[in-house]
Each structure stands twice: as C-alpha cells, then as structure tokens.
N, C-alpha and C. Protein backbone atom coordinates (compact mmCIF):
# COMPACT_ATOMS: atom_id res chain seq x y z
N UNK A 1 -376.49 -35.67 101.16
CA UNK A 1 -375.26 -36.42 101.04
C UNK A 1 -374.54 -36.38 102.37
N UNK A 2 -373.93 -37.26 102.78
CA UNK A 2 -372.95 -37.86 103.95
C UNK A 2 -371.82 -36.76 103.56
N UNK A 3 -371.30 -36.58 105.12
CA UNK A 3 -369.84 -35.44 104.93
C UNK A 3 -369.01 -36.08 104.81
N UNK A 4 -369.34 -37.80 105.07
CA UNK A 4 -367.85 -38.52 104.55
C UNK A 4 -367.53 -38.68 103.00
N UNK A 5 -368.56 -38.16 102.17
CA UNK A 5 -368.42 -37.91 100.83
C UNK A 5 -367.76 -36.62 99.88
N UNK A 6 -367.50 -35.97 101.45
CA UNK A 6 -367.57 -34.17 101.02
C UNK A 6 -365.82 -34.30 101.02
N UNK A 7 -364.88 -33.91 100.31
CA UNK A 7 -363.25 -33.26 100.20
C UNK A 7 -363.59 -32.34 100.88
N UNK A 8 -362.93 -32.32 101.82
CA UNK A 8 -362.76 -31.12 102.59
C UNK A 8 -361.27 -31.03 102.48
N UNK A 9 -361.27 -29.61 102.80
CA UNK A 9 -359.96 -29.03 102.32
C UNK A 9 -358.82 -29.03 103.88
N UNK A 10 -357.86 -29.50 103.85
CA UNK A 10 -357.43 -29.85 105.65
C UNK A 10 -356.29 -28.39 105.23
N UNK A 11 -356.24 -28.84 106.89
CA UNK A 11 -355.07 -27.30 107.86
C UNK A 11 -354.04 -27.20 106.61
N UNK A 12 -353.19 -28.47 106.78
CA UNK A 12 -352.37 -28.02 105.90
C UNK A 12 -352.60 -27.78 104.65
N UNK A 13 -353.53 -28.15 103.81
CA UNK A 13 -353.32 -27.38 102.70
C UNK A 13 -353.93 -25.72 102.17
N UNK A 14 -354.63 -25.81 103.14
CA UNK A 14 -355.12 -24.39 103.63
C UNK A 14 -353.68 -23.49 103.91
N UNK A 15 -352.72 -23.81 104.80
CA UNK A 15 -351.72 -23.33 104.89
C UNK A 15 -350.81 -23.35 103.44
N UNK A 16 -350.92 -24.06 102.81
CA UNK A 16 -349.92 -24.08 101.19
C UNK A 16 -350.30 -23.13 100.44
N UNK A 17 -351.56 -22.77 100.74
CA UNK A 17 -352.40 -22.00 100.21
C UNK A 17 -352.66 -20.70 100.21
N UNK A 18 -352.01 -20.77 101.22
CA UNK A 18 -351.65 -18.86 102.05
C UNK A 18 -350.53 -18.70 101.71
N UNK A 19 -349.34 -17.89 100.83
CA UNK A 19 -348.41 -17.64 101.22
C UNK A 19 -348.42 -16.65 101.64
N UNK A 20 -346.85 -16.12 102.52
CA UNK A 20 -347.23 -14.88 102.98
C UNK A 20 -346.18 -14.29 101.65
N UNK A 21 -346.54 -12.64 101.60
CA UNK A 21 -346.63 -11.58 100.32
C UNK A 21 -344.51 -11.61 100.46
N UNK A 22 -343.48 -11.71 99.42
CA UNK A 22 -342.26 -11.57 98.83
C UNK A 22 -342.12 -10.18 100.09
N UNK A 23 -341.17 -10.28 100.24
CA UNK A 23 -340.62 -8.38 100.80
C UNK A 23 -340.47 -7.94 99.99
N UNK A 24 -340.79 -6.54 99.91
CA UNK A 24 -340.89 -5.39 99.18
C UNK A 24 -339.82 -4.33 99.88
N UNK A 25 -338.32 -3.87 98.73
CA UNK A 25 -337.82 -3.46 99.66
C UNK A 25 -338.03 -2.03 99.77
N UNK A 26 -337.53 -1.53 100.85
CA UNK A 26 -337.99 0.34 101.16
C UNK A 26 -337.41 1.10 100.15
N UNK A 27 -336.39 0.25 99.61
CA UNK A 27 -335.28 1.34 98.80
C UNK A 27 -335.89 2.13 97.62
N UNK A 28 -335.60 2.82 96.83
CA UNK A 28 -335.98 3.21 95.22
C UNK A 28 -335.51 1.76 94.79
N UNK A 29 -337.01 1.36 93.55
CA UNK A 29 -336.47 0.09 92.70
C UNK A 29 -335.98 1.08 91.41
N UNK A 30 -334.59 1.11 91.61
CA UNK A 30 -333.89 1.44 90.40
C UNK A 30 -333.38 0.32 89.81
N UNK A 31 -333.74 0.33 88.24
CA UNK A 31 -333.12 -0.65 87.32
C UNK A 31 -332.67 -0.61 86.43
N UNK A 32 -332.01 -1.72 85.60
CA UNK A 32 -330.79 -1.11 84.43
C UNK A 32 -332.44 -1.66 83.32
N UNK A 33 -331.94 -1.20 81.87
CA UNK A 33 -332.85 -1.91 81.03
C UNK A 33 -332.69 -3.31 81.05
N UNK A 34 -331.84 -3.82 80.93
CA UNK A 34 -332.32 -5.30 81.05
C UNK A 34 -332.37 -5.89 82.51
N UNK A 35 -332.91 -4.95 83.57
CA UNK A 35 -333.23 -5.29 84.94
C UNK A 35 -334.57 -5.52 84.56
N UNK A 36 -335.22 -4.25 84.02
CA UNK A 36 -336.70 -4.56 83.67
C UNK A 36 -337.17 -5.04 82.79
N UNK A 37 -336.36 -5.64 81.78
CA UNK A 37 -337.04 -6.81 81.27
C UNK A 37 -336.97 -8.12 81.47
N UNK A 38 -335.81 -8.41 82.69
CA UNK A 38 -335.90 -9.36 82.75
C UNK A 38 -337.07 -9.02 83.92
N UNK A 39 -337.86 -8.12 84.94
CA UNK A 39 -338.53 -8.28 85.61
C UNK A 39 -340.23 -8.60 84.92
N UNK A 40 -340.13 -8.22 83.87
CA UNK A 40 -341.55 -8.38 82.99
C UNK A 40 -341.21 -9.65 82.11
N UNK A 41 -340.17 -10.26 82.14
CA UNK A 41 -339.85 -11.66 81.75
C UNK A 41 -340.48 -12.52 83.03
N UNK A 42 -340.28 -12.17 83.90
CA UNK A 42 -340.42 -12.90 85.33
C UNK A 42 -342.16 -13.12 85.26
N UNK A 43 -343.03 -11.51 84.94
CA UNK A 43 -344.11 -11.25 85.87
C UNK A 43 -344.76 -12.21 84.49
N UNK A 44 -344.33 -12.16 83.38
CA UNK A 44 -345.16 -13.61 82.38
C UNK A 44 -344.87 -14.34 82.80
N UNK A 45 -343.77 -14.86 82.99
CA UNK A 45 -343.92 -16.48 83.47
C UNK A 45 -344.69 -16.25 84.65
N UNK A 46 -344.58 -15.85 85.74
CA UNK A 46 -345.90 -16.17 86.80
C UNK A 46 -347.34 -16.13 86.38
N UNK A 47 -347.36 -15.52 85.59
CA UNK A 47 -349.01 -15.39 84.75
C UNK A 47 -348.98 -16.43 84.44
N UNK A 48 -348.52 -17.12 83.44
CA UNK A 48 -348.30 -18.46 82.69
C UNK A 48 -348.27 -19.31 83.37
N UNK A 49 -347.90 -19.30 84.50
CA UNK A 49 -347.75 -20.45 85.65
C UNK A 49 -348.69 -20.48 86.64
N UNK A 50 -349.50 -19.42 86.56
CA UNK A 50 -350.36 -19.35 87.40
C UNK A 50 -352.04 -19.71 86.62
N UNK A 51 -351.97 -19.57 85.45
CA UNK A 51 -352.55 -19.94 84.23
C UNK A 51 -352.98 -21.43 83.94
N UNK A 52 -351.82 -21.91 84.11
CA UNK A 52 -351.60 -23.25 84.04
C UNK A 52 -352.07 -23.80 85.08
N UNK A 53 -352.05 -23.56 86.26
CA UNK A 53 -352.46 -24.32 87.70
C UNK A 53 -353.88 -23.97 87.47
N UNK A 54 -354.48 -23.40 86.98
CA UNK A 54 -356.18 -23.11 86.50
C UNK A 54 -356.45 -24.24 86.30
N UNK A 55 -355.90 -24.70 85.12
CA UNK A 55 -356.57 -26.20 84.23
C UNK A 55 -356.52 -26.88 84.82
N UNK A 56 -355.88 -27.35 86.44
CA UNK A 56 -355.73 -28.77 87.58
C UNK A 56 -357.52 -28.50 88.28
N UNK A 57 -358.14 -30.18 87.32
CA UNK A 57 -359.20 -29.77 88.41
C UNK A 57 -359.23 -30.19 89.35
N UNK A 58 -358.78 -31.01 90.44
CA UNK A 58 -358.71 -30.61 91.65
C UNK A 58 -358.44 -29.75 92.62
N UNK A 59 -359.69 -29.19 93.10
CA UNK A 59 -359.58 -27.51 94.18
C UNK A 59 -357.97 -27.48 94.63
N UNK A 60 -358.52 -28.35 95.60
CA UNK A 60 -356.83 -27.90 96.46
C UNK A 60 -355.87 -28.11 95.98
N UNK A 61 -355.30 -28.54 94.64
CA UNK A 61 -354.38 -28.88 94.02
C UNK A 61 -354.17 -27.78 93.18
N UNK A 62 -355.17 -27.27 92.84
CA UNK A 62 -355.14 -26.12 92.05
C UNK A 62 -354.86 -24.69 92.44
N UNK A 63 -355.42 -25.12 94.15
CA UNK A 63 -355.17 -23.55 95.16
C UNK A 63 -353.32 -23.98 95.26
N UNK A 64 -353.12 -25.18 95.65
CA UNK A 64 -351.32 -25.35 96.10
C UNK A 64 -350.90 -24.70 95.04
N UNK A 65 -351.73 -25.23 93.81
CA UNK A 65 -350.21 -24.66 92.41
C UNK A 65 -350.28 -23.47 92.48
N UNK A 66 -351.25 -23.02 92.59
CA UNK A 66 -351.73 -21.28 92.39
C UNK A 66 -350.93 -20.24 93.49
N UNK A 67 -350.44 -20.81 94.53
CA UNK A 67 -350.03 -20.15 95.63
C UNK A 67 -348.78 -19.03 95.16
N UNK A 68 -347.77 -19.88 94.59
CA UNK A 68 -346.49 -19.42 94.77
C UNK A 68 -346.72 -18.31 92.66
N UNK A 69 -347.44 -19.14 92.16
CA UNK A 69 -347.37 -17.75 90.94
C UNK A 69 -348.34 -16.50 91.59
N UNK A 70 -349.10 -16.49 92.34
CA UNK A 70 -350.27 -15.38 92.96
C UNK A 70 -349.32 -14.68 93.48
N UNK A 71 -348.54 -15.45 94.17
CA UNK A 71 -347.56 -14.76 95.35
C UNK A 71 -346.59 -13.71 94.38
N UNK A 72 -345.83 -14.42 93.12
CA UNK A 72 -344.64 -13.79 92.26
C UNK A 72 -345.66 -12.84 91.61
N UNK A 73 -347.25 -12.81 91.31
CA UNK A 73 -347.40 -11.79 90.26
C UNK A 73 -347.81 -10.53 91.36
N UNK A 74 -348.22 -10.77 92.75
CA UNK A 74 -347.98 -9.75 92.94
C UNK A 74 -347.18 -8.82 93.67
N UNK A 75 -346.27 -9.25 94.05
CA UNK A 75 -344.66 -9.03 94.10
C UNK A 75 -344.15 -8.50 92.44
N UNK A 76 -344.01 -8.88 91.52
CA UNK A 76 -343.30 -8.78 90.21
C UNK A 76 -344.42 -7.43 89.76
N UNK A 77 -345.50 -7.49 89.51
CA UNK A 77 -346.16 -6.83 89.31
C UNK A 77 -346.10 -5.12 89.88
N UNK A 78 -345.71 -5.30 91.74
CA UNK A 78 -345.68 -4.37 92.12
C UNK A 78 -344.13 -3.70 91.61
N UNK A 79 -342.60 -4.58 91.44
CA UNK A 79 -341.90 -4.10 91.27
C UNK A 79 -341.74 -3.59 89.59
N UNK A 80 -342.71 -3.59 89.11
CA UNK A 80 -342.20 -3.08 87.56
C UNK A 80 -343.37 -2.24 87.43
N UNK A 81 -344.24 -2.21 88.18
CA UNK A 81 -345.03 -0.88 88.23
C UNK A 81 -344.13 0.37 88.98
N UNK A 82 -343.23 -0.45 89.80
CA UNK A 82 -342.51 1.06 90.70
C UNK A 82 -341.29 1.72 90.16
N UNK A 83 -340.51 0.50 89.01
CA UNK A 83 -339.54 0.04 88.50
C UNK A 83 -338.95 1.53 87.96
N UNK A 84 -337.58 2.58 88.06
CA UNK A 84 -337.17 3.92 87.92
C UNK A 84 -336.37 3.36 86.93
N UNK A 85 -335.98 3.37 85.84
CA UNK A 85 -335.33 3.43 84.64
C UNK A 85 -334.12 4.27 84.48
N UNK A 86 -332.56 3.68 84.95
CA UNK A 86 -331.80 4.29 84.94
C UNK A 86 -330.43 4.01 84.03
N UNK A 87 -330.68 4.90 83.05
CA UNK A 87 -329.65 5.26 81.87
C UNK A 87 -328.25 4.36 82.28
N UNK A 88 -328.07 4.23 80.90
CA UNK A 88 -326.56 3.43 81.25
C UNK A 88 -325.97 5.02 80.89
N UNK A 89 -324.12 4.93 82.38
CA UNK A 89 -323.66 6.21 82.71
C UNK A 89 -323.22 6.68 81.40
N UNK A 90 -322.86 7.87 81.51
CA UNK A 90 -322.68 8.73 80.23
C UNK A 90 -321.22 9.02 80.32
N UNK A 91 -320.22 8.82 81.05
CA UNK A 91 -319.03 8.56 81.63
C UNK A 91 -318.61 7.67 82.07
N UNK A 92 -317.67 7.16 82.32
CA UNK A 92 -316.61 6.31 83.13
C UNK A 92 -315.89 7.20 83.97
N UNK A 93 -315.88 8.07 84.20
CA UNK A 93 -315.01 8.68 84.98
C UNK A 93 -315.31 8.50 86.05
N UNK A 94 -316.84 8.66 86.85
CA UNK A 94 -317.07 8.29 88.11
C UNK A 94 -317.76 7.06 88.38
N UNK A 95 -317.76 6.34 89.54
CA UNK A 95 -318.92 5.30 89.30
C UNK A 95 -320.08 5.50 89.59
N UNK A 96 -320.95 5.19 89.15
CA UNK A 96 -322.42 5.60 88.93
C UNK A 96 -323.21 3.98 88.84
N UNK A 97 -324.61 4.34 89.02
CA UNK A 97 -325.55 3.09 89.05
C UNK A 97 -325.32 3.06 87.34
N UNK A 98 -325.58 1.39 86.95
CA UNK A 98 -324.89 0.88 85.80
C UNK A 98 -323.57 0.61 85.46
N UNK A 99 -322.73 0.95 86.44
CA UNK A 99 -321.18 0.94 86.14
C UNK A 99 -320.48 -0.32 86.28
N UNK A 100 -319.85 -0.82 85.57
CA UNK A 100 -319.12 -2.27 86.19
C UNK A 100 -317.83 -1.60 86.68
N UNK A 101 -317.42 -1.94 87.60
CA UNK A 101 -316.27 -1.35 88.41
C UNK A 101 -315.28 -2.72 88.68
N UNK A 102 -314.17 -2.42 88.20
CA UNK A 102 -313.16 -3.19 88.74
C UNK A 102 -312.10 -2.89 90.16
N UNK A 103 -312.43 -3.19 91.16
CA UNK A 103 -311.13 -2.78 91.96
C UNK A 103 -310.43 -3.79 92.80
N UNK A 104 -309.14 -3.65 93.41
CA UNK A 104 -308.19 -4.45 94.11
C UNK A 104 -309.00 -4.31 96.18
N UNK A 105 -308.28 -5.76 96.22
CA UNK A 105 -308.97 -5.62 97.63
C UNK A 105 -307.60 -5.60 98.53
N UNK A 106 -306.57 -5.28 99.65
CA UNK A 106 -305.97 -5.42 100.33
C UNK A 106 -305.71 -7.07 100.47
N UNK A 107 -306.08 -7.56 100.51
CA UNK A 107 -305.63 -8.70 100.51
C UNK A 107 -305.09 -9.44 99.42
N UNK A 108 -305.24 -8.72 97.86
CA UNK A 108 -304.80 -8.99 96.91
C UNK A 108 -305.77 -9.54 95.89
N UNK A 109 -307.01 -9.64 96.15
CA UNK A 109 -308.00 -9.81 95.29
C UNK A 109 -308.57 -9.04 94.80
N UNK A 110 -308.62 -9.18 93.16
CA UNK A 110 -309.20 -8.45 92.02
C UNK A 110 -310.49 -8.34 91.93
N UNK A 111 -311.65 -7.75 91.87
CA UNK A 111 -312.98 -8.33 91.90
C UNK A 111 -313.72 -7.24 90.85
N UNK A 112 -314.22 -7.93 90.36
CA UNK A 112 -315.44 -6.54 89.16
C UNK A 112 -316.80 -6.91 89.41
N UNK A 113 -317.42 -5.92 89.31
CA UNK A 113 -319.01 -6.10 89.20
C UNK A 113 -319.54 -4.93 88.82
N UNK A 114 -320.76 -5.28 88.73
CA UNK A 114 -321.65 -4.19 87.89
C UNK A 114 -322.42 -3.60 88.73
N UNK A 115 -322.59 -2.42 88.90
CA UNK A 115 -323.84 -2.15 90.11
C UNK A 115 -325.28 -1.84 89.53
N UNK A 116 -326.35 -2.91 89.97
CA UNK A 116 -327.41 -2.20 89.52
C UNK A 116 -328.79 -2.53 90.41
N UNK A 117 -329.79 -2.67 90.21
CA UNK A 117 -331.12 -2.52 90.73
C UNK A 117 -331.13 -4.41 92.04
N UNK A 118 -331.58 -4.42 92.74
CA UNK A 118 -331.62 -5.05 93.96
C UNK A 118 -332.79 -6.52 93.01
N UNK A 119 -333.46 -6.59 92.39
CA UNK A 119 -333.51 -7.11 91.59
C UNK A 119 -333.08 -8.30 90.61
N UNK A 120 -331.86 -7.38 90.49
CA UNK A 120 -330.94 -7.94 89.38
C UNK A 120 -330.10 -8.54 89.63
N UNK A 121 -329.53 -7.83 91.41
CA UNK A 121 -328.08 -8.32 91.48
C UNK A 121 -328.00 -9.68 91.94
N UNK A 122 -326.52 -10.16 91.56
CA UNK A 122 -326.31 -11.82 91.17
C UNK A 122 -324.50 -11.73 91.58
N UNK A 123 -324.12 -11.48 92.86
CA UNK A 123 -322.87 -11.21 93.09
C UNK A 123 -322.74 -12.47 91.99
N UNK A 124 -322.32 -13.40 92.55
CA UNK A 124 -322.15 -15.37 91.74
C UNK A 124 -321.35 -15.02 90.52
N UNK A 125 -322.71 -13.63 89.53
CA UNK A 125 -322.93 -13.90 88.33
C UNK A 125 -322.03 -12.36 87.86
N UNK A 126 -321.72 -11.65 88.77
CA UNK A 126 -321.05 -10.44 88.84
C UNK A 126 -321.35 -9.00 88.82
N UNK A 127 -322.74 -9.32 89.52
CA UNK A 127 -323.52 -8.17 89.41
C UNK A 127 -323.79 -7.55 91.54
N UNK A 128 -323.84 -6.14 91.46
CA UNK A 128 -324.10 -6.11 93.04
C UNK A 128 -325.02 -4.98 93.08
N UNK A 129 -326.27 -5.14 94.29
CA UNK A 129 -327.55 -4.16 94.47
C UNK A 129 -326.54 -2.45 94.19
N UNK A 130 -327.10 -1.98 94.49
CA UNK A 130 -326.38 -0.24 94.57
C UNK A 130 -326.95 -0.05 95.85
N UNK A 131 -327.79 -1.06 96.79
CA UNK A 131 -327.57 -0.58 98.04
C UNK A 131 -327.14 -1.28 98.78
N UNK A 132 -325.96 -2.37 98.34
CA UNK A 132 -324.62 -2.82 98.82
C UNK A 132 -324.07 -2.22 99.69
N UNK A 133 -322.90 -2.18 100.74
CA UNK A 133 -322.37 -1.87 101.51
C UNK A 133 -320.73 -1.13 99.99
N UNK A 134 -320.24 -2.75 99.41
CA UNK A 134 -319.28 -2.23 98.70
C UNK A 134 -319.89 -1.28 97.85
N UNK A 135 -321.06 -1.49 96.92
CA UNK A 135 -321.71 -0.63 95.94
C UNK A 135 -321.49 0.74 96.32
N UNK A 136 -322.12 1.21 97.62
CA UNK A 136 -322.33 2.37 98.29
C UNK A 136 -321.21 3.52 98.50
N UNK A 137 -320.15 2.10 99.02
CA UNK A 137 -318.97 2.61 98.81
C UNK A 137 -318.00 3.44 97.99
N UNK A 138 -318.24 2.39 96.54
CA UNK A 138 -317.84 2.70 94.99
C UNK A 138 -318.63 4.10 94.29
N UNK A 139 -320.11 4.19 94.82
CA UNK A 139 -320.53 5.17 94.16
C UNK A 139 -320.12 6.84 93.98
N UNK A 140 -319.41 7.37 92.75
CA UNK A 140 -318.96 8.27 92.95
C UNK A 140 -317.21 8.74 93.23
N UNK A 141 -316.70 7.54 93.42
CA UNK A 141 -315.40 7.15 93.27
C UNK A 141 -314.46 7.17 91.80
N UNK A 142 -313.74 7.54 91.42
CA UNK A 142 -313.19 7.30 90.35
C UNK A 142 -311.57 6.23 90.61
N UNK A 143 -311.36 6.16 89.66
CA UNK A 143 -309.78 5.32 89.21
C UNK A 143 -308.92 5.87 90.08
N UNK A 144 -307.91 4.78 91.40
CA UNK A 144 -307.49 5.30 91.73
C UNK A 144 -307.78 5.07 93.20
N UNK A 145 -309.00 6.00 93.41
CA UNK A 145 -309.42 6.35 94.66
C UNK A 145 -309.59 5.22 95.61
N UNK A 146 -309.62 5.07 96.84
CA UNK A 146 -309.64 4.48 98.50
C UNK A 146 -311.00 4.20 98.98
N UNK A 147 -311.86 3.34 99.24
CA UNK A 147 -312.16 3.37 99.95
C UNK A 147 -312.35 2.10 101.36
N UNK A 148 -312.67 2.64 102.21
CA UNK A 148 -312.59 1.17 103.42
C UNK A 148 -314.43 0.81 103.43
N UNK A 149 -314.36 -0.74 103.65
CA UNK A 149 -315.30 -1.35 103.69
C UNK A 149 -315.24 -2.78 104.72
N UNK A 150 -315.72 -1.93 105.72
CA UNK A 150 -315.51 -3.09 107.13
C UNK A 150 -314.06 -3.03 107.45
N UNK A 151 -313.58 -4.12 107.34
CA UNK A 151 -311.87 -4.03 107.65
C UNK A 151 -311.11 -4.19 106.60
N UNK A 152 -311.77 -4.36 105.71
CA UNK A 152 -311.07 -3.92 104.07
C UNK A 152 -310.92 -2.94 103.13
N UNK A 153 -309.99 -2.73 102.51
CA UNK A 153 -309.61 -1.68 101.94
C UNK A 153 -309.26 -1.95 100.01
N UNK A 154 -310.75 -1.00 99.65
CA UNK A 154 -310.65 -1.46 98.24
C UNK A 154 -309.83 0.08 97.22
N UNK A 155 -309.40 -0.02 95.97
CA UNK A 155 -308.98 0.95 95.49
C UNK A 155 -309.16 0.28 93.64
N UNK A 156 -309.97 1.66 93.16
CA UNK A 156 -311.15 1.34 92.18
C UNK A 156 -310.03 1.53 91.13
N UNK A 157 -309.95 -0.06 90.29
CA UNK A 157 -308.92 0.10 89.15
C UNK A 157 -309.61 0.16 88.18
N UNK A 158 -310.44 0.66 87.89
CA UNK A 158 -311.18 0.63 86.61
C UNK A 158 -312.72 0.55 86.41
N UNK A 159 -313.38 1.71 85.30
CA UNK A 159 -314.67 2.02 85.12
C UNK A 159 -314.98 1.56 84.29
N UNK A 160 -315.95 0.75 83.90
CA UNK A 160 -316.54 0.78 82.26
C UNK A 160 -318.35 1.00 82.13
C-alpha cells in the first residue's frame, strides 16, 4: 500500500497527546472529609471520561480525548492515595485545619472562610488552602487575637 493511504499521526497532534503531569504540591495533602470525596468524585469522573474517549475510533482522536482524563487520573489518583484525613476540630477555641474563621480586616472588611486541604480551597466559594499566607496566619489564633498579613492587619472575630 501507498503512504499516501497511511493516517499518519502529525506534530501537533502528537503534542495534544502529551500532556505534561498536574503539579503535585510538596505540602502534606491534608483534607477535610468532604475534601476526599469530592477528590474520589473527581478521580471517577476521569475514569469515566477517559473510558469514554476509548469508544472514539479514530486513533488520534481517541489519543486527544484520552490526554487530559490520563493526565487527571494520574494526578487525582496520586492525591487520594496520599490524601491525610483530618478530623473536623474538637474546639472552637483555637483555629485549627477545618475551622471556618471569621475575622475583621483594618480596612473594615469582614471576611470568613474555612481552612482546609489545597485541593479544596475555593476562596470565590469561601474556602482557603491551610498553606495560605492568611490561613497560616489564623492557625492557632483564637477570638480576639492580632495578626499582620503583608500590610494588613486582621483580628479573628469568630470560630466555628
């Protein structure tokens, strides 16, 4: 047979085809319980999606779809194999990973969030990593207390 008959697979889709691997971060993956399920919510749907790009029979169409679920299962995969399971706090008195913390900012803004696994967090949605700059800050702080963050100055009104 003639090679003008042959699909050959070109640069670029060879390149669609490679992704390079999610960052993996250095930190401990600490997570709340519903950090890790929503992370084993995640690592099915990439199975499922990666599942699905099987049944495309065209090769390279099937390597493009396949790229980005290969990529999430093993990224997702690695983070819920590493995934540390951390108790919701047993107090309010201090802040701790799991804590939603309310405090005032110097400039007069109120702000709450929850601190939990890097994962999860969704400032937007009101959630922040615990290896945040403010998180870091808050950890261990109670009602009341000061602390500075860059050129701001927060003071923690409330634990839950």
């Amino acid at each position: 047979m003639s090679v003008a008959f042959v699909k050959e697979e070109s640069a670029e889709t060879a390149a669609e085809t490679l992704l390079p691997d999610r960052v993996i971060s250095p930190h401990l993956n600490l997570v709340t319980e519903t950090g890790l399920k929503a992370l084993e919510t995640q690592l099915k749907q990439a199975r499922e999606a990666y599942e699905a790009a099987q049944a495309v029979e065209d090769i390279n169409e099937r390597r493009r779809q396949s790229a980005g679920p290969l990529r999430d299962i093993r990224y997702l995969a690695e983070r819920v194999r590493t995934a540390e399971l951390v108790a919701v706090p047993a107090s309010n008195d201090l802040v701790a990973f799991g804590s939603t913390v309310k405090f005032s900012r110097d400039d007069g803004r109120v702000q709450t969030y929850r601190i939990v696994g890097e994962d999860e967090a969704d400032p937007k949605a009101g959630s922040v990593s615990y290896v945040s700059p403010v998180a870091r800050g808050l950890m261990g702080k109670t009602v009341g207390d000061l602390i500075v963050i860059g050129d701001q100055e927060l003071e923690v009104v409330a634990i839950s």
